[in-house]
Protein backbone atom coordinates (compact mmCIF):
# COMPACT_ATOMS: atom_id res chain seq x y z
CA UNK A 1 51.11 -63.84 -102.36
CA UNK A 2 49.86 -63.98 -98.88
CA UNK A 3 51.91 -61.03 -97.30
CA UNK A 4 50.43 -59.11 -100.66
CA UNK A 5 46.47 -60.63 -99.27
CA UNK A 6 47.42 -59.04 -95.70
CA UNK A 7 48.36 -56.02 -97.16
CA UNK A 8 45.57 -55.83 -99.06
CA UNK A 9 43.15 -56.68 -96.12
CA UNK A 10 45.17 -54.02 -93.58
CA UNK A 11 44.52 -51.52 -96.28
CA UNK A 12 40.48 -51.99 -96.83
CA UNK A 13 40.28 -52.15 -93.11
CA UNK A 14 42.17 -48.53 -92.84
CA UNK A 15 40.34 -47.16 -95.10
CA UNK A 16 36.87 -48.80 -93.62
CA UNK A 17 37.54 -47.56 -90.29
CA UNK A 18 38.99 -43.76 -91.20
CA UNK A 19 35.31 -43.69 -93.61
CA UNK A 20 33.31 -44.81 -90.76
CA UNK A 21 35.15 -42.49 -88.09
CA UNK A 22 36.26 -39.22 -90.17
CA UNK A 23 33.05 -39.05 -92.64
CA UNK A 24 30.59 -37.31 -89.87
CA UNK A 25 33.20 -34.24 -89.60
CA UNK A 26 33.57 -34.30 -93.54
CA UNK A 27 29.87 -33.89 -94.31
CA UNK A 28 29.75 -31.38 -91.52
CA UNK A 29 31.79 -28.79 -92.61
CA UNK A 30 30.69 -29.35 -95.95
CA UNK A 31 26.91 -29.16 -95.04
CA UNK A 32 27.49 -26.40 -92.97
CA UNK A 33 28.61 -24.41 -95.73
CA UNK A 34 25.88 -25.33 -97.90
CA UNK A 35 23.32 -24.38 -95.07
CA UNK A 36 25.02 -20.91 -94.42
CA UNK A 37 24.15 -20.49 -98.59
CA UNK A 38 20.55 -21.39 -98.20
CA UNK A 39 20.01 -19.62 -95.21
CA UNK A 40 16.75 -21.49 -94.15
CA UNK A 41 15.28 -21.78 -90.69
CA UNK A 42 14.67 -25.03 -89.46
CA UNK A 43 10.72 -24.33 -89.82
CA UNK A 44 10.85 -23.11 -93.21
CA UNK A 45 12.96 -26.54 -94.15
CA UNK A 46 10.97 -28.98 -92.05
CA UNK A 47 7.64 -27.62 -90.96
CA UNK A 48 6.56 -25.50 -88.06
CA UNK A 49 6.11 -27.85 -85.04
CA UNK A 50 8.86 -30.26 -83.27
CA UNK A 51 7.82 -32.92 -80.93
CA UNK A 52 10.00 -34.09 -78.20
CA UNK A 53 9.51 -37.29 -76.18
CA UNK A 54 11.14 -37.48 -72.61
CA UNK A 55 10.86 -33.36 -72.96
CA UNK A 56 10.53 -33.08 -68.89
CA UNK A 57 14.44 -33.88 -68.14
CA UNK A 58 17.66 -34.45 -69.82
CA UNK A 59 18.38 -34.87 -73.23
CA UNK A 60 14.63 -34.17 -74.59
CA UNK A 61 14.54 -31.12 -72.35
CA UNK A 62 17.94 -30.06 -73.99
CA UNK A 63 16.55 -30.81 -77.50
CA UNK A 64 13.30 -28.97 -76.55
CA UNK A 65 15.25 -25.42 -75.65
CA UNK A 66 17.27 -25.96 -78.38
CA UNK A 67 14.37 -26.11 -81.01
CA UNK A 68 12.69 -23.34 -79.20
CA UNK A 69 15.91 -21.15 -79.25
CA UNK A 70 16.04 -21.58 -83.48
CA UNK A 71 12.21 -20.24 -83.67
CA UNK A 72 10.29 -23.55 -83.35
CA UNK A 73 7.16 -24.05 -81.56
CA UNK A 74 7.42 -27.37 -79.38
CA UNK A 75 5.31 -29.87 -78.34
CA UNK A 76 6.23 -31.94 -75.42
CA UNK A 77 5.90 -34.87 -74.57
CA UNK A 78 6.02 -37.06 -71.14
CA UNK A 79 3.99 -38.54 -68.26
CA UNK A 80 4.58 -35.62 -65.79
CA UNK A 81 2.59 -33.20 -66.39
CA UNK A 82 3.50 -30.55 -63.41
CA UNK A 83 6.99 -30.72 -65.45
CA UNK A 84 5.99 -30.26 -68.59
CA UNK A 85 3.81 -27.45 -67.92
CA UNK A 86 7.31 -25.94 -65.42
CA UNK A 87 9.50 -26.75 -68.83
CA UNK A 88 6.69 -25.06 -71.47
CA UNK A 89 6.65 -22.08 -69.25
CA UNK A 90 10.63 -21.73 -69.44
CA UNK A 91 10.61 -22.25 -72.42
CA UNK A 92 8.01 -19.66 -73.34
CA UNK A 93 10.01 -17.09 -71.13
CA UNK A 94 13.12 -17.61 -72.48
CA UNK A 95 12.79 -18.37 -76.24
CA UNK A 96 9.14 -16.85 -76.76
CA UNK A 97 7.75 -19.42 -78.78
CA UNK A 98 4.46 -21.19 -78.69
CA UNK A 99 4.27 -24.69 -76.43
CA UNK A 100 1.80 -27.46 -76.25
CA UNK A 101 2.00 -30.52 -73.85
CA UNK A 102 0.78 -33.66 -74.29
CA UNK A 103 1.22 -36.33 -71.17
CA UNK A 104 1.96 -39.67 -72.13
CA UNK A 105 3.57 -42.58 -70.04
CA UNK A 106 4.87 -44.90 -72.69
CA UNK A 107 4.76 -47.47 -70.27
CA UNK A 108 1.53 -48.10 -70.46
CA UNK A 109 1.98 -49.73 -73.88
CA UNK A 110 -0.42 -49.52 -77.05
CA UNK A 111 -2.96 -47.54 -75.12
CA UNK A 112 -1.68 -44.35 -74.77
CA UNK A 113 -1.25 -43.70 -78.92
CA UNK A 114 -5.18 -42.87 -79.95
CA UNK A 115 -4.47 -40.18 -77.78
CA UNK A 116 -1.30 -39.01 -79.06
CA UNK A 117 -2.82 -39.82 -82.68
CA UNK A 118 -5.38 -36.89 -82.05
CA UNK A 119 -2.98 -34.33 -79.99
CA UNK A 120 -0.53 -34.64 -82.58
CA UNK A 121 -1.89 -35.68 -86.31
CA UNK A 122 -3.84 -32.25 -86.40
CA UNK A 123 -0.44 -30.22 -86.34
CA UNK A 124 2.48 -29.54 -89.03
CA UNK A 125 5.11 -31.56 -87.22
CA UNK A 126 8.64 -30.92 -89.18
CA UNK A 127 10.70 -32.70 -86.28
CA UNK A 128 10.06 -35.62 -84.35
CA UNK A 129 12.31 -36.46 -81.40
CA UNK A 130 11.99 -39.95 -80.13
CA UNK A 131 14.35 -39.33 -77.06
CA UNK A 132 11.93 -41.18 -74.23
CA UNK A 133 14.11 -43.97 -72.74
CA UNK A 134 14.45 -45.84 -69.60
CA UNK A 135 17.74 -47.72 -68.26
CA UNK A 136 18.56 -49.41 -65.34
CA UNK A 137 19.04 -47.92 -61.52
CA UNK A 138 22.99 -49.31 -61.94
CA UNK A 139 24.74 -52.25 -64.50
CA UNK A 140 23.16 -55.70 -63.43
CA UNK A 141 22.58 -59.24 -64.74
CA UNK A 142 19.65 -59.28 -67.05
CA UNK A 143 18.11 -62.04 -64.40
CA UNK A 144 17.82 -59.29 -61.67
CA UNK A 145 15.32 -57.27 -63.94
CA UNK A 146 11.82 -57.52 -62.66
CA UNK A 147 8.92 -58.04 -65.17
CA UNK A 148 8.07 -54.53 -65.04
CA UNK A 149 11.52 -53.53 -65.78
CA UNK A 150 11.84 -55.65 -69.08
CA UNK A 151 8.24 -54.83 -69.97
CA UNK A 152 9.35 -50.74 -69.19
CA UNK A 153 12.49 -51.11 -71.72
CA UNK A 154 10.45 -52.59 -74.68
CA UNK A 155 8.06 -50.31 -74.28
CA UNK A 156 10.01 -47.12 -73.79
CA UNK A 157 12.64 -47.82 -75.51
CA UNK A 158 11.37 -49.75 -78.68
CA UNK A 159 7.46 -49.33 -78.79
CA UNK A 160 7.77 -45.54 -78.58
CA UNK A 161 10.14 -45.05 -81.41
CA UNK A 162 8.20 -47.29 -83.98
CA UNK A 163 4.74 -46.51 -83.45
CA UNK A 164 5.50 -42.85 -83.36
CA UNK A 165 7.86 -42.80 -86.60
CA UNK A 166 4.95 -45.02 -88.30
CA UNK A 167 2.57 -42.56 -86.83
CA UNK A 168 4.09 -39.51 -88.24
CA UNK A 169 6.20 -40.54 -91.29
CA UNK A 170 3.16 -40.54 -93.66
CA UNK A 171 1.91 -36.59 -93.03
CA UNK A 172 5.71 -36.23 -93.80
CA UNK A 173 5.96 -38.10 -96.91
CA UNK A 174 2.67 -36.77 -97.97
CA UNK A 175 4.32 -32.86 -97.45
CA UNK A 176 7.67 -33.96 -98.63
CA UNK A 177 9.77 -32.56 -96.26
CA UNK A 178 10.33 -33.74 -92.35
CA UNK A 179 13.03 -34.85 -89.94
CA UNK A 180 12.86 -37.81 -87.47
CA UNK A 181 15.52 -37.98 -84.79
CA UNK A 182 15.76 -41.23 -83.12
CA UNK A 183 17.79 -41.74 -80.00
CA UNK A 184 19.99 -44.42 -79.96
CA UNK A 185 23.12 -45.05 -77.48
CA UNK A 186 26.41 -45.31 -78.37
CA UNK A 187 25.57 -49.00 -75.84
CA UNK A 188 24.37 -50.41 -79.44
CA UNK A 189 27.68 -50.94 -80.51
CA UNK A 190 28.33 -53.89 -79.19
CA UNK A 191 26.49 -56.49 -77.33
CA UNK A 192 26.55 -55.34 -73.69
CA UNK A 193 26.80 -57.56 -70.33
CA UNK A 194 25.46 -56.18 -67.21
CA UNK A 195 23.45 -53.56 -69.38
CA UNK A 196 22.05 -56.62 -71.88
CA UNK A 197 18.22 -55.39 -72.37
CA UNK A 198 18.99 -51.59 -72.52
CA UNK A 199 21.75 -52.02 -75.24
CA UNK A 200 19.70 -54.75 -77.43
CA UNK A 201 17.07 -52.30 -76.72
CA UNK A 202 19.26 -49.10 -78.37
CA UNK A 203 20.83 -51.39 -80.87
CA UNK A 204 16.54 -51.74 -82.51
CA UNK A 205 16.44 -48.15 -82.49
CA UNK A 206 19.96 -48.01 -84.37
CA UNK A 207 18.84 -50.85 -87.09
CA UNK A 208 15.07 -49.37 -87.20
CA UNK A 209 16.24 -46.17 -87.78
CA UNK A 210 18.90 -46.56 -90.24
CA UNK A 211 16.84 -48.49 -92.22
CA UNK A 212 13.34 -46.01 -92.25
CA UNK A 213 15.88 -42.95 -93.78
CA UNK A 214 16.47 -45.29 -96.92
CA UNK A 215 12.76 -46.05 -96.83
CA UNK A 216 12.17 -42.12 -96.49
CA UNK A 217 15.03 -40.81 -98.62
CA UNK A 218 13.03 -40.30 -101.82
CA UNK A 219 10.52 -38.77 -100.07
CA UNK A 220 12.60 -36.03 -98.60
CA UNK A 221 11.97 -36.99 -95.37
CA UNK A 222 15.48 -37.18 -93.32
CA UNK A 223 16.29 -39.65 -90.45
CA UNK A 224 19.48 -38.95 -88.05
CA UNK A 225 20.04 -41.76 -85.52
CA UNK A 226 21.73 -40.34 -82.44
CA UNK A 227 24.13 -42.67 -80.35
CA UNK A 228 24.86 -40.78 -77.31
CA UNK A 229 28.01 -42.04 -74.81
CA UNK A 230 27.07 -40.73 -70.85
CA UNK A 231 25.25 -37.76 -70.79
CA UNK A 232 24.49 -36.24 -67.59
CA UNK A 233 20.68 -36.55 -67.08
CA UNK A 234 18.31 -38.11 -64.17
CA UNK A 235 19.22 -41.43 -66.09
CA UNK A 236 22.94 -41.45 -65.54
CA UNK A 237 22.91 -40.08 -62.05
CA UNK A 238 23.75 -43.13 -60.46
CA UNK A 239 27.29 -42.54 -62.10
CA UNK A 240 27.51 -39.02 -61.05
CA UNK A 241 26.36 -39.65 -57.65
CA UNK A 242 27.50 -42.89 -56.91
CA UNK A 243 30.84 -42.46 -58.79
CA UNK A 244 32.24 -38.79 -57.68
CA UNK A 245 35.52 -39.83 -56.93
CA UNK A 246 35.86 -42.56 -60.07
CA UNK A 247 37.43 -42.75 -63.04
CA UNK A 248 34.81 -43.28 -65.14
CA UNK A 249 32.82 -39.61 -64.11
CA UNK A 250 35.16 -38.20 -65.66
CA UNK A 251 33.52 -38.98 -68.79
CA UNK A 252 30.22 -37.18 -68.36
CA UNK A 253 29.11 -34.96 -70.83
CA UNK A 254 26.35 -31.73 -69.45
CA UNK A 255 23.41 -31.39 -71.43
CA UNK A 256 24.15 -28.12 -72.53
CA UNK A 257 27.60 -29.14 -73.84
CA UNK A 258 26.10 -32.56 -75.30
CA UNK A 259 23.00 -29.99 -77.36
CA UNK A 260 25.40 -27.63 -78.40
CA UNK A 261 26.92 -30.08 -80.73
CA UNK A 262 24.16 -32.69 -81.12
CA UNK A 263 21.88 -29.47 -82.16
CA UNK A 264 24.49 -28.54 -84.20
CA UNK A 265 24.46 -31.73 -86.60
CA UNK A 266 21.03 -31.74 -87.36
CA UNK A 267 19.89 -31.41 -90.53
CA UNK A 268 22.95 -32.50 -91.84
CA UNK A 269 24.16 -35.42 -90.13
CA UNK A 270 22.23 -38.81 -90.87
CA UNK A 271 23.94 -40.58 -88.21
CA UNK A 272 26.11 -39.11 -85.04
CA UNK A 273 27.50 -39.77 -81.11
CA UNK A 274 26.58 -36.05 -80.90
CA UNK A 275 29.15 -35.20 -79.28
CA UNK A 276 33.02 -34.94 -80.54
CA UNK A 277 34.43 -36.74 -77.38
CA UNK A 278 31.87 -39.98 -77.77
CA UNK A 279 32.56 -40.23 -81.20
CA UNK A 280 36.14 -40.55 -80.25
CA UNK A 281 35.43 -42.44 -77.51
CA UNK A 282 33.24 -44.97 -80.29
CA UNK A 283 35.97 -45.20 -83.02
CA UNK A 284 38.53 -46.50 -79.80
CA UNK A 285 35.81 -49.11 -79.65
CA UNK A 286 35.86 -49.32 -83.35
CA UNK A 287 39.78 -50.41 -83.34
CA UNK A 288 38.83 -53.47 -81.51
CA UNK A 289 37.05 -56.71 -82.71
CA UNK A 290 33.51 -57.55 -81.19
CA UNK A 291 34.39 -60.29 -78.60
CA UNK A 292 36.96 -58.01 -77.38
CA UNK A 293 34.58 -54.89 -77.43
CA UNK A 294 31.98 -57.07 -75.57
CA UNK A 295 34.41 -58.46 -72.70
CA UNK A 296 35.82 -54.72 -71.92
CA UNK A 297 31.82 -54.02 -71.73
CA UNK A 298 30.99 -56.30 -69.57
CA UNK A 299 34.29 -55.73 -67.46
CA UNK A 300 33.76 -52.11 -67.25
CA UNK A 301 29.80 -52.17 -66.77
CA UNK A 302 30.39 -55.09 -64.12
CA UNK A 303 32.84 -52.64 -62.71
CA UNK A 304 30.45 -49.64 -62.51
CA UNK A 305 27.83 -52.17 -60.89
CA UNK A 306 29.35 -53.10 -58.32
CA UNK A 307 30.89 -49.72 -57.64
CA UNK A 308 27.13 -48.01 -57.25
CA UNK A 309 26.23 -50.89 -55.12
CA UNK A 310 28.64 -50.82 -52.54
CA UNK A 311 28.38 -46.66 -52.85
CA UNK A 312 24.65 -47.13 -52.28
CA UNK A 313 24.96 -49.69 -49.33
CA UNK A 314 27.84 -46.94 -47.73
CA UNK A 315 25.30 -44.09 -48.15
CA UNK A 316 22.17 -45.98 -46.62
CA UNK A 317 24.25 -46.89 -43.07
C-alpha cells in the first residue's frame, strides 16, 4: 500500500513538473501556427500605441525597438529625458514609426501619475510594458539597504506596475482588446537571501500579475508575466564588470538575444523566462524543494556579493 502511495505521489509530481516546464514550448508552437493563419499585426490585435517603462536602457529599450520594428508607435517612458529623446530618435531612424516621450521618475512615488494619467489616457494604448525596475549595486544583507533604497524598490518595482495596470486596464476592458506585460524576475521563485527586497519585490509583480489576467480574461484583455534570469543591462553590470573572469558571467544573456525570444512569445505566452536558457535554468530550480532552492540562493548570491566587493575594492587602489 505505501510503495503503491509513493508511486502514486512520484507520478503526480512528474507529471506536475514536465506541465509546468514543457507547457510554454507546447502553446508556442501551437500559437504560432494559429497566428501565422490570422495573420494580424500586433496593432490591428491590440491597438495602435505601446508604452514602455524603463524605455532609456536595457530590457525596455529592447522591448521598445522591438515594438517599433513590428509597426508600432511607442511611447516611452523614464526619468531621463536627454535619453529618451537619443532612443525616440533611433528609433524613428531605424524603424520609422511615430515616438512620444513622457519623463517620469517612479521614485518619486504617487506624484508623478496625474501626469502620466493625462500623457497617456488620451491615446489607444494596445501594449503596456511595466519593465521599470531598480536592484541593488551588488547581493547584500537587507540591513545594509538605506531608506532610500527600500523606499526606491517599492516604488519602482511594485508602485509602478499596479497603479499603471489599474490606470490602463479599464480603456482596455472598455475596447476589449489589450496586452499588459509585467516584468517579473525569474528571483521570484524562491525567497532570496542577499537579494531579499528585490526578489519579494518581483515575486508581487509575479502574484499581481497572474492574478489581473484571470480578472481580465473575459474581457479580452491578455496579461504575460515575464521572469527574466541575468540579462545584460546597466542593472546587471556589476556581474559583467565585476565578474569577467567568473563562473557565473557566463550566464548573461544580451538584450538582443534575450528580445528576440521574449518578443517572440508575446501574444501567445501568458507566462515566460523569455528566454530558452532561463527557463531551463528555472525548471533546474524547479527539481529542488524550497529550503533547498533558498540556501543555494543565498549561497550563490552571498557568493556574487562578496565577489563584486572585493573586485570593486581591487579596482579603486
Amino acid at each position: 500500500m505505501l510503495y503503491t502511495l509513493l508511486t502514486a505521489v512520484g507520478l503526480y509530481t512528474c507529471v506536475f513538473w514536465l506541465y509546468e516546464n514543457l507547457r510554454a514550448p507546447v502553446l508556442l508552437i501551437l500559437l504560432s501556427l494559429k497566428n501565422l493563419v490570422q495573420g494580424r499585426k500586433l496593432s490591428e490585435r491590440y491597438g495602435k500605441w505601446a508604452v514602455i517603462t524603463g524605455a532609456s536602457d536595457g530590457i525596455g529599450k529592447g522591448y521598445a525597438n522591438y515594438l517599433a520594428k513590428k509597426g508600432m508607435p511607442v511611447v516611452l517612458v523614464a526619468r531621463n529625458e536627454s535619453k529618451l529623446k537619443q532612443v525616440a530618435d533611433e528609433i524613428k531612424t531605424k524603424h520609422g514609426v511615430e515616438t512620444k516621450i513622457v519623463v517620469a521618475d517612479f521614485s518619486h512615488g504617487q506624484e508623478i501619475y496625474a501626469h502620466l494619467e493625462k500623457s497617456l489616457l488620451p491615446l489607444d494604448i494596445g501594449i503596456l510594458v511595466n519593465n521599470v525596475g531598480v536592484t541593488y549595486e551588488r547581493p547584500k544583507p537587507v540591513y545594509e539597504l538605506s531608506k532610500e533604497e527600500l523606499w526606491n524598490l517599492i516604488n519602482v518595482n511594485v508602485a509602478s506596475t499596479t497603479l499603471l495596470c489599474s490606470m490602463l486596464a479599464p480603456a482596455m476592458k472598455q475596447r476589449g482588446r489589450g496586452l499588459i506585460v509585467n516584468i517579473s524576475s525569474m528571483t521570484a521563485v524562491c525567497p532570496m537571501p542577499y537579494l531579499t527586497a528585490y526578489a519579494a519585490t518581483k515575486a508581487y509583480v509575479t502574484s499581481f500579475s497572474m492574478a489581473l489576467r484571470e480578472e481580465l480574461k473575459p474581457f479580452n484583455v491578455e496579461v504575460q508575466t515575464v521572469l527574466p534570469g541575468v540579462v545584460h543591462t546597466n542593472m546587471t553590470e556589476f556581474i559583467a564588470s565585476g565578474l569577467q573572469d567568473s563562473f557565473y558571467s557566463k550566464f548573461l544573456v544580451s538584450v538582443d538575444g534575450y528580445l528576440s525570444y521574449a518578443g517572440y512569445t508575446l501574444g501567445k505566452l501568458d507566462r515566460t523566462t523569455g528566454h530558452w536558457s532561463h527557463g531551463l535554468q528555472t525548471a533546474g530550480l524547479y527539481l529542488f524543494p524550497e529550503f533547498l532552492r533558498i540556501y543555494i540562493a543565498g549561497k550563490l548570491n552571498k557568493t556574487i556579493g562578496d565577489e563584486v566587493k572585493a573586485s570593486s575594492k581591487m579596482k579603486s587602489r
